[in-house]
Protein backbone atom coordinates (compact mmCIF):
# COMPACT_ATOMS: atom_id res chain seq x y z
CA UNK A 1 86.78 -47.48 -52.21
CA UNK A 2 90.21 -47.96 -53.06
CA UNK A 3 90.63 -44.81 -53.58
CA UNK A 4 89.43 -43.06 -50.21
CA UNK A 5 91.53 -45.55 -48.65
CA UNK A 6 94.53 -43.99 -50.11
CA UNK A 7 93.40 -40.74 -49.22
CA UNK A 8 92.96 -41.33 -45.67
CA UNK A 9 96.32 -42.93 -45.88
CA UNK A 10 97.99 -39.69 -46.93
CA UNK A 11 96.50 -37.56 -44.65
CA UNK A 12 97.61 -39.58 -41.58
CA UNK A 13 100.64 -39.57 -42.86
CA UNK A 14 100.96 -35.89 -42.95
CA UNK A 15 99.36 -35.27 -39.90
CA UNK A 16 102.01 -37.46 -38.28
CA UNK A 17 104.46 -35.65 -40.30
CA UNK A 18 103.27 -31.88 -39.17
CA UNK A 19 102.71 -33.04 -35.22
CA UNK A 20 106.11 -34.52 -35.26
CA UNK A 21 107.28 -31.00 -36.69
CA UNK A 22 105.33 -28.93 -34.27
CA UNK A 23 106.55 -31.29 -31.34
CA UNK A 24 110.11 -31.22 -32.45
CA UNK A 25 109.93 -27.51 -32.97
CA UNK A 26 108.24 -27.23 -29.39
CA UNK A 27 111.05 -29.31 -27.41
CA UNK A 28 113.52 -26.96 -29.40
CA UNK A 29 112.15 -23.63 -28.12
CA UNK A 30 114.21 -22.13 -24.83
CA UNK A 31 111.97 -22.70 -21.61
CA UNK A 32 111.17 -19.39 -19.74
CA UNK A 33 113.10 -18.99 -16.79
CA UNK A 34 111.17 -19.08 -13.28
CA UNK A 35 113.17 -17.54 -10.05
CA UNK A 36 112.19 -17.41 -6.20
CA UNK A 37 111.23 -13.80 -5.47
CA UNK A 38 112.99 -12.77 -1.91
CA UNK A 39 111.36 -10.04 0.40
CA UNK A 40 114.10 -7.74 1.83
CA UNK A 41 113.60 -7.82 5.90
CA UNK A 42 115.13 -6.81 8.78
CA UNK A 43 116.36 -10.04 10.65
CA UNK A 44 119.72 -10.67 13.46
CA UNK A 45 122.30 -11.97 11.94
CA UNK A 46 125.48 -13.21 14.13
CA UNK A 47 128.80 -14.90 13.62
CA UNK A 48 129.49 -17.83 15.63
CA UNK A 49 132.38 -20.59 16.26
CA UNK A 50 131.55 -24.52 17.54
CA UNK A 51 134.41 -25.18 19.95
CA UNK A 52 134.25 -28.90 21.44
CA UNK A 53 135.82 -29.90 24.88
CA UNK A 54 135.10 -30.80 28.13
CA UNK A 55 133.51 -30.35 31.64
CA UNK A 56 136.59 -30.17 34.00
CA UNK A 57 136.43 -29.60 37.65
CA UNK A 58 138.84 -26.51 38.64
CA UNK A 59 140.36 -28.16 41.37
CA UNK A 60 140.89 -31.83 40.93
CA UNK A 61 143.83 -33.56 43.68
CA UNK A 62 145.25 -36.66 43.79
CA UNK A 63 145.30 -37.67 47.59
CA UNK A 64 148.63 -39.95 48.34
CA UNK A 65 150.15 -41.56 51.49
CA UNK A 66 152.70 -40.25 53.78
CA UNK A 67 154.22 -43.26 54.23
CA UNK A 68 154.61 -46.46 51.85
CA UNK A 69 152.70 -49.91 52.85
CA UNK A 70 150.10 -52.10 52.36
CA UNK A 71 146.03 -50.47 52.26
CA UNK A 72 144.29 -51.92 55.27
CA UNK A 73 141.57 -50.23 54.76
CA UNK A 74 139.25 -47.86 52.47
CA UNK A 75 136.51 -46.27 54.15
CA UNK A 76 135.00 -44.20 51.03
CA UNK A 77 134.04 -45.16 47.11
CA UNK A 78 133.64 -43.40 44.26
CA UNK A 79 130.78 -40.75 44.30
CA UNK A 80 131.12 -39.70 48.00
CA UNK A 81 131.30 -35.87 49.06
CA UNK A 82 134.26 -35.34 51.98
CA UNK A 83 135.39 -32.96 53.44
CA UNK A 84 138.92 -31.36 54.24
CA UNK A 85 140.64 -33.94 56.57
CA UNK A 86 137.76 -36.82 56.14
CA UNK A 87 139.47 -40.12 56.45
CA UNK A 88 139.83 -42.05 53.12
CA UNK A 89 141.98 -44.91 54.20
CA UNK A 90 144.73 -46.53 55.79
CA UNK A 91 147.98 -47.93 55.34
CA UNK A 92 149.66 -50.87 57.04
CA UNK A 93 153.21 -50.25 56.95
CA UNK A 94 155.31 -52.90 56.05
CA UNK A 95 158.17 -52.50 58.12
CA UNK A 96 162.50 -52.44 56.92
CA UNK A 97 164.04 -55.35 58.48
CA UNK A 98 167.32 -53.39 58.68
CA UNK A 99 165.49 -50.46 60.68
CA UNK A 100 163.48 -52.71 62.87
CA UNK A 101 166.37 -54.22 63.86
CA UNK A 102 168.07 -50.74 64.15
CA UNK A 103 164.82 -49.87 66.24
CA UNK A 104 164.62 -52.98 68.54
CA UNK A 105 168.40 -52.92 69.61
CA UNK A 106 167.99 -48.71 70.62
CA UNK A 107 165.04 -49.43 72.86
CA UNK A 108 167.38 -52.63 74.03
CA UNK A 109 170.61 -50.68 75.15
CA UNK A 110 168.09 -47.51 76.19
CA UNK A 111 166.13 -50.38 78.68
CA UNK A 112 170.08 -51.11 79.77
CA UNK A 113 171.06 -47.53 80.51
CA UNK A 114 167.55 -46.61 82.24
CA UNK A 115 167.94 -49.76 84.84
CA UNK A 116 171.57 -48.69 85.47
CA UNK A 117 170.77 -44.83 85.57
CA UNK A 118 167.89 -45.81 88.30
CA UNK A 119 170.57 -48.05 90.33
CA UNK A 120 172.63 -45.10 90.60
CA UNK A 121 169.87 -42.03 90.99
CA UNK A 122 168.39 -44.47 93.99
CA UNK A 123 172.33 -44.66 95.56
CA UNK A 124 172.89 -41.37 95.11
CA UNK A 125 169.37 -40.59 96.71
CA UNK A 126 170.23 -43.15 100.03
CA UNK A 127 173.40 -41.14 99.76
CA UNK A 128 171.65 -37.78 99.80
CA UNK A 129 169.32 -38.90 103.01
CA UNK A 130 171.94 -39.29 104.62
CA UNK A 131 173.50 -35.80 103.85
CA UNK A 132 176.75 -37.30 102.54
CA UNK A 133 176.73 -35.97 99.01
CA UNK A 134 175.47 -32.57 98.07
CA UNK A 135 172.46 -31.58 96.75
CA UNK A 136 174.33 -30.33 93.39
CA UNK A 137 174.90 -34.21 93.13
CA UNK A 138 171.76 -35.40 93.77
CA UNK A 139 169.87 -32.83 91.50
CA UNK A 140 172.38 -34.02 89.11
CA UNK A 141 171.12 -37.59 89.27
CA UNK A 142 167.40 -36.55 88.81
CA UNK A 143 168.43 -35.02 85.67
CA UNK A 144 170.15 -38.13 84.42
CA UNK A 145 167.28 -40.48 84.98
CA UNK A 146 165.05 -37.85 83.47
CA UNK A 147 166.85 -37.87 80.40
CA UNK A 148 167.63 -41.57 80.42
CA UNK A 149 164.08 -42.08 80.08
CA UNK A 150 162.96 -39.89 77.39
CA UNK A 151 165.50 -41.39 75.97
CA UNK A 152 163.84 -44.76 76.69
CA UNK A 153 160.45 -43.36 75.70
CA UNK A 154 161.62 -42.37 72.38
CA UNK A 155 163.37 -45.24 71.23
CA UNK A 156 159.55 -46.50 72.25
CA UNK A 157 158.11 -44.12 69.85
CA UNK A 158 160.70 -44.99 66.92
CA UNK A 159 159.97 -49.16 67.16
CA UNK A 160 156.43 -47.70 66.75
CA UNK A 161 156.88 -45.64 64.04
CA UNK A 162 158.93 -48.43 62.09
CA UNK A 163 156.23 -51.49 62.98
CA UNK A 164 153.05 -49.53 62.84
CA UNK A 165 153.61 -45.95 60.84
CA UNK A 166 152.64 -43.93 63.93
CA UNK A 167 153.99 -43.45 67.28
CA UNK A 168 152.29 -43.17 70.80
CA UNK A 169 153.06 -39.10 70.67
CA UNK A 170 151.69 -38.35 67.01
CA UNK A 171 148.24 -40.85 67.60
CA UNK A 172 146.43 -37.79 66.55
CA UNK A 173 149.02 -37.15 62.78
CA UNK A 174 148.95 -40.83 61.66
CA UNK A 175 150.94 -40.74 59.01
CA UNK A 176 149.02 -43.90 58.27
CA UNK A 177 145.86 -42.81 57.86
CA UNK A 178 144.98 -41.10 54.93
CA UNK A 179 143.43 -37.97 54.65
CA UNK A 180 141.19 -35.71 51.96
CA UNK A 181 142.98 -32.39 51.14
CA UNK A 182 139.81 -30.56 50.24
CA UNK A 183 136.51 -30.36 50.54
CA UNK A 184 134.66 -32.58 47.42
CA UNK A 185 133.77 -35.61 45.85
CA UNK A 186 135.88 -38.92 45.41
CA UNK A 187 135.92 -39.23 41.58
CA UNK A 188 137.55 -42.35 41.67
CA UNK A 189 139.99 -44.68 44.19
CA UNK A 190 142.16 -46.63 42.24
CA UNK A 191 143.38 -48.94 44.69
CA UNK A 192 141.77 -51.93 46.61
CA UNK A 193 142.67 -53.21 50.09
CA UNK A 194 145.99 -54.84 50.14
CA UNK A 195 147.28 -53.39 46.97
CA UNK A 196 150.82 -51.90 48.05
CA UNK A 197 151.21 -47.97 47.88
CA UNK A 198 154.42 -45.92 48.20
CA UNK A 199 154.89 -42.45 49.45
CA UNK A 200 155.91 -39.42 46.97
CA UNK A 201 159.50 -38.45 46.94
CA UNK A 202 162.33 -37.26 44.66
CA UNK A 203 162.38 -40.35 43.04
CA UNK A 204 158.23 -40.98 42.40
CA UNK A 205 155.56 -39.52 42.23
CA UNK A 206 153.69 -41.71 45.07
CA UNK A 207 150.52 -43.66 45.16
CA UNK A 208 147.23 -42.21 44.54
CA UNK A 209 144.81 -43.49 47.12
CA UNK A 210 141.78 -41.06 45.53
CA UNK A 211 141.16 -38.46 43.55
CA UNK A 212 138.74 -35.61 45.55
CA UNK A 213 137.28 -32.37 43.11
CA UNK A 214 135.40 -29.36 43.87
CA UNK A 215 132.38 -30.31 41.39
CA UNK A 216 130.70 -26.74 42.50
CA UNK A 217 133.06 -24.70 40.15
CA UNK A 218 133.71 -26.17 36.88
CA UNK A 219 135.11 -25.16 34.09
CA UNK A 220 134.61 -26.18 30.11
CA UNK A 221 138.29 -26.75 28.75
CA UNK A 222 138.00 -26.85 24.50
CA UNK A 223 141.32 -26.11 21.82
CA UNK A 224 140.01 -23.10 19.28
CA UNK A 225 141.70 -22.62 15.66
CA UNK A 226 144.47 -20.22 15.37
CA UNK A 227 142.36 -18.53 12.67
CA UNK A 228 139.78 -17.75 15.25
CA UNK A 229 141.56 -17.18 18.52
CA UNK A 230 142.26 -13.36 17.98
CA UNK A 231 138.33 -12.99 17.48
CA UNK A 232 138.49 -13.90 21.38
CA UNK A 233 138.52 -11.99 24.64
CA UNK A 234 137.70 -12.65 28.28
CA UNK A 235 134.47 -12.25 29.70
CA UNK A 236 132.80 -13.49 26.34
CA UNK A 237 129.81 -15.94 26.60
CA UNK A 238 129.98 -19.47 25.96
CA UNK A 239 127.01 -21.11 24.96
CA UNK A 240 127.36 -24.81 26.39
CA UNK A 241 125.84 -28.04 25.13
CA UNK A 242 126.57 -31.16 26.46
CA UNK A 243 126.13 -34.35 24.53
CA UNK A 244 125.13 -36.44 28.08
CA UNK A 245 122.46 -33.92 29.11
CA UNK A 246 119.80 -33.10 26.73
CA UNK A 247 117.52 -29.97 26.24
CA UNK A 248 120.07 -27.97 28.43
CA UNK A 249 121.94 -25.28 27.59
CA UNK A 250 124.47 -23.74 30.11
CA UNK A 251 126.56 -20.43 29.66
CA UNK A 252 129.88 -19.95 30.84
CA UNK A 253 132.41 -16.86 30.69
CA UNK A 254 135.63 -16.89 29.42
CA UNK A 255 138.53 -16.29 31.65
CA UNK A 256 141.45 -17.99 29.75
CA UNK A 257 143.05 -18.14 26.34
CA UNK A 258 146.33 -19.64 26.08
CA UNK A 259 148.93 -17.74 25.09
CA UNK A 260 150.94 -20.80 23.52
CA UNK A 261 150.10 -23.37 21.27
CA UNK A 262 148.46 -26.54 22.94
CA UNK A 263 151.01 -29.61 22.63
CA UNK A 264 149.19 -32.51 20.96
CA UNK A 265 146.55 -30.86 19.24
CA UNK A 266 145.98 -31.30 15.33
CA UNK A 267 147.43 -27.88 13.70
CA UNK A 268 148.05 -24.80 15.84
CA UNK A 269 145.01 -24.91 18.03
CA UNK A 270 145.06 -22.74 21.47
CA UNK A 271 143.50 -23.98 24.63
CA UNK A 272 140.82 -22.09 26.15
CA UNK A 273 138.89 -22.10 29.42
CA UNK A 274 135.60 -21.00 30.71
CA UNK A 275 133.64 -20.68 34.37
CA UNK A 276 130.27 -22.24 34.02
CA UNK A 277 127.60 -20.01 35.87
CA UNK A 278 125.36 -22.38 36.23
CA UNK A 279 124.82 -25.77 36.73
CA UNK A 280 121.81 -25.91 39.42
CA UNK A 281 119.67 -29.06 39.09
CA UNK A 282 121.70 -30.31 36.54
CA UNK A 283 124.05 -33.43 37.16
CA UNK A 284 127.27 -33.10 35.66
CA UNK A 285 130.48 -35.45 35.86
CA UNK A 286 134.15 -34.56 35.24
CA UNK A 287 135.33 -35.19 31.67
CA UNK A 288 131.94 -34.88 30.20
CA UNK A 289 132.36 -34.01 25.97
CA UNK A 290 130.51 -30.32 25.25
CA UNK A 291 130.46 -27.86 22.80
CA UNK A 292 130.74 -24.37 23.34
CA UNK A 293 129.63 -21.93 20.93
CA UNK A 294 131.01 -18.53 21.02
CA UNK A 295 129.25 -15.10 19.31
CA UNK A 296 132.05 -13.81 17.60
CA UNK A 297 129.95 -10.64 16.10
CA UNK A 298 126.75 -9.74 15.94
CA UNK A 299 124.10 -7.61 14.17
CA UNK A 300 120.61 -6.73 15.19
CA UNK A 301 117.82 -5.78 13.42
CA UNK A 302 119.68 -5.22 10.11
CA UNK A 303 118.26 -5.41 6.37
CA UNK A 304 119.32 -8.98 5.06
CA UNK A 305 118.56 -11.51 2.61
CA UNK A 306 119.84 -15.08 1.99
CA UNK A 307 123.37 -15.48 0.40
CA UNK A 308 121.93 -17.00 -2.28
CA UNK A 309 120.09 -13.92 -3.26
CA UNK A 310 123.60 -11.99 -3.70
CA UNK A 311 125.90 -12.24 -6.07
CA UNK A 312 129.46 -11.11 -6.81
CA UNK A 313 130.39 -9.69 -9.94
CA UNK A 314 133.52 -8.17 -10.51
CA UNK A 315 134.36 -7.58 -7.00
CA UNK A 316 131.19 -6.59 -6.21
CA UNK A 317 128.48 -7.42 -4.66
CA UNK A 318 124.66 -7.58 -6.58
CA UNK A 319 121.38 -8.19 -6.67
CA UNK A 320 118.56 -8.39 -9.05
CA UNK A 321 115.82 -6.31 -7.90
CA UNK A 322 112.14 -6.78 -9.25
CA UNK A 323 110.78 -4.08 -11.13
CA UNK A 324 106.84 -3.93 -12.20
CA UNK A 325 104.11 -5.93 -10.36
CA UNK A 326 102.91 -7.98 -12.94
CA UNK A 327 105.87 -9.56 -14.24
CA UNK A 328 107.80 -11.39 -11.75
CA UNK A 329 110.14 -12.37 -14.21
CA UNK A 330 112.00 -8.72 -14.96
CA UNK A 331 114.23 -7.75 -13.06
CA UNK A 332 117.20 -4.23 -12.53
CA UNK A 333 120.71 -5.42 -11.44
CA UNK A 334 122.00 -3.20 -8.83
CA UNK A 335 125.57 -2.89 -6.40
CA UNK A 336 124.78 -3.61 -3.02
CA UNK A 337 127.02 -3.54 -0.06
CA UNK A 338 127.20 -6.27 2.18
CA UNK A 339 128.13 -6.78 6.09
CA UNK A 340 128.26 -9.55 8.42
CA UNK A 341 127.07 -13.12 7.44
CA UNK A 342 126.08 -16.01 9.34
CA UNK A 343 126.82 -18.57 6.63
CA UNK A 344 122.97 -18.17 5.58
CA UNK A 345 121.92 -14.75 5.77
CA UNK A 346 123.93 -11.63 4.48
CA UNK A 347 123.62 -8.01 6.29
CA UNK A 348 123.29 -5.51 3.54
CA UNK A 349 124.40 -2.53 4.35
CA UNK A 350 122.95 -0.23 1.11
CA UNK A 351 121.53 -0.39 -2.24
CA UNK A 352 118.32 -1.89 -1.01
CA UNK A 353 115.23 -0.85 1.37
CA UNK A 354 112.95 -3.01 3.21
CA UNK A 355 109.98 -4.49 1.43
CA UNK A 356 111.65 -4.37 -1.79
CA UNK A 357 111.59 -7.62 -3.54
CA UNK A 358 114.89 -9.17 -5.17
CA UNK A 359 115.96 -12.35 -7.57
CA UNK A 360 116.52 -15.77 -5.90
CA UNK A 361 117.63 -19.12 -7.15
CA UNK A 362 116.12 -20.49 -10.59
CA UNK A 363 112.77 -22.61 -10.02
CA UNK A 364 113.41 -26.17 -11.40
CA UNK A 365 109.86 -27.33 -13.06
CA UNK A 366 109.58 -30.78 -13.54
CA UNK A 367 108.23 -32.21 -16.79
């Protein structure tokens, strides 16, 4: 008994020892390689550039007052569509004590010189009844109290203009009220009744009572990479996104690229501009954040296969092509030449035809 124990004993112990060996030897031996297998097929392959930016209205103007004072009143918000010479608001003006004054003592001495130029125009006319002055004279004293009170009438008019912004004459060309310049919509008024407002001059730029845009035309205004901006010409598509408006894509042509280097832009970046052609049914709002992209070549139709698939080899470009049905796993290396890529897919030119099967990446099997 003891004896076929021991037996038994031995042979486990070499059958441990020979599946150790054969799994050792097993784990030592290379694994066959496995690689995709790519289909050469015709496909479109284009070049494109992301260029972000903005919705901008073409003609955006800040509306200001003629005349500095105190807003009375607005009579539009935000949002509104006007029209050229809609009323927006109006200004109280807050008259110079030094002019009124100036004002008030010219209608004064003018109220003087009228009631003395009347005395004497209704002497001279008693005179004239009575044919002892000429008529020279008397036509003479018309003219003076005609001119006395225009006089009289425009120092009138000036108080006016001083206290109130507007004389009697000009009702119609307040320079009080203010006005929009085009036709559009109010994008914003930054002022509130009884905020004080001055007029433009040499000195300031002025007040602005609103800001009035043409939202029909619009424009999408982005910075492109000096690397990329020679790749550009007018009249090329844009392809616009924007972030605020889902599932929408606009188009828009390009009419400007900047011949100078935008100021404030992070490396040498160039501005560029381009018409939207169109926006029906689709609400958009100055200074909305889109991206344009921009085909900067295209190919259609053309052989191509993944860039994975090619590889370069001394300068040149190859591929492993499949030879023999049955084993997927031989493959011929041959030059190709390559054209335009898309970052994906590579045009190839020749060395291949379509239907012809080439080498891919290595299939990782998991243990």
């Amino acid at each position: 008994m003891k004896k076929t124990f021991k037996i038994l004993g031995i042979v486990l112990v070499v059958a441990l020892f020979v599946g150790t060996f054969v799994f050792l030897y097993q784990k030592s031996r290379p694994k066959a390689q496995r690689f995709e297998v790519i289909e050469v097929k015709r496909a479109d392959i284009r070049r494109s550039t992301i260029v972000t930016g903005t919705i901008e209205p073409r003609v955006e103007v800040d509306v200001k007052p003629q005349i500095s004072g105190i807003v009375a009143e607005i009579f539009k918000e935000a949002g509104q569509t006007v029209q050229k010479g809609e009323l927006i608001a109006r200004i109280k003006v807050v008259p110079d004590m030094a002019q009124l004054n100036s004002a008030e003592n010219r209608v004064k001495l003018a109220q003087l010189s009228s009631q003395q130029t009347l005395r004497d125009f209704e002497r001279t006319k008693t005179l004239y009844d009575q044919k002892l002055v000429s008529a020279e004279e008397f036509e003479k004293a018309q003219l003076a109290l005609r001119q006395q009170r225009e006089e009289l009438a425009n120092a009138k008019d000036a108080l006016k203009i001083v206290k109130e912004g507007v004389s009697n004459s000009m009702a119609g060309n307040s320079t009080t009220l203010v006005r929009s310049t085009i036709d559009g919509t109010i994008l914003d008024i930054p002022v509130k009744v009884g905020n004080s407002v001055t007029m433009s001059n040499t000195f300031n730029d002025g007040t602005t009572i609103a800001t009035v845009a043409n939202m029909n035309d619009l424009l999408f205004k982005g910075n492109i990479d000096e690397t990329e901006v020679a790749k550009l010409r007018n009249g090329m598509e844009l392809g616009i996104t924007v972030g605020a408006v889902t599932d929408v894509r606009l188009t828009a042509r390009l009419e400007f690229i900047a011949p100078k280097v935008s100021n404030g832009t992070t490396g040498n970046q160039f501005e560029i501009k381009g018409a939207l052609l169109q926006s029906k049914g689709v609400t958009l709002r100055a200074g909305y954040s889109a991206n344009a992209e921009i085909i900067l070549d295209a190919r259609s139709q053309v052989l191509a296969l993944p860039e994975s698939a090619v590889k370069f080899e001394g300068g040149k470009a190859v591929v492993y092509v499949q030879t023999g049905d049955k084993d997927a796993n031989t493959f011929e290396r041959r030059v190709v030449q390559t054209g335009l890529s898309d970052g994906v897919n590579i045009e190839i030119r020749s060395g291949l035809r379509i239907g012809e099967k080439v080498r891919g990446n290595e299939i990782n099997e998991q243990p």
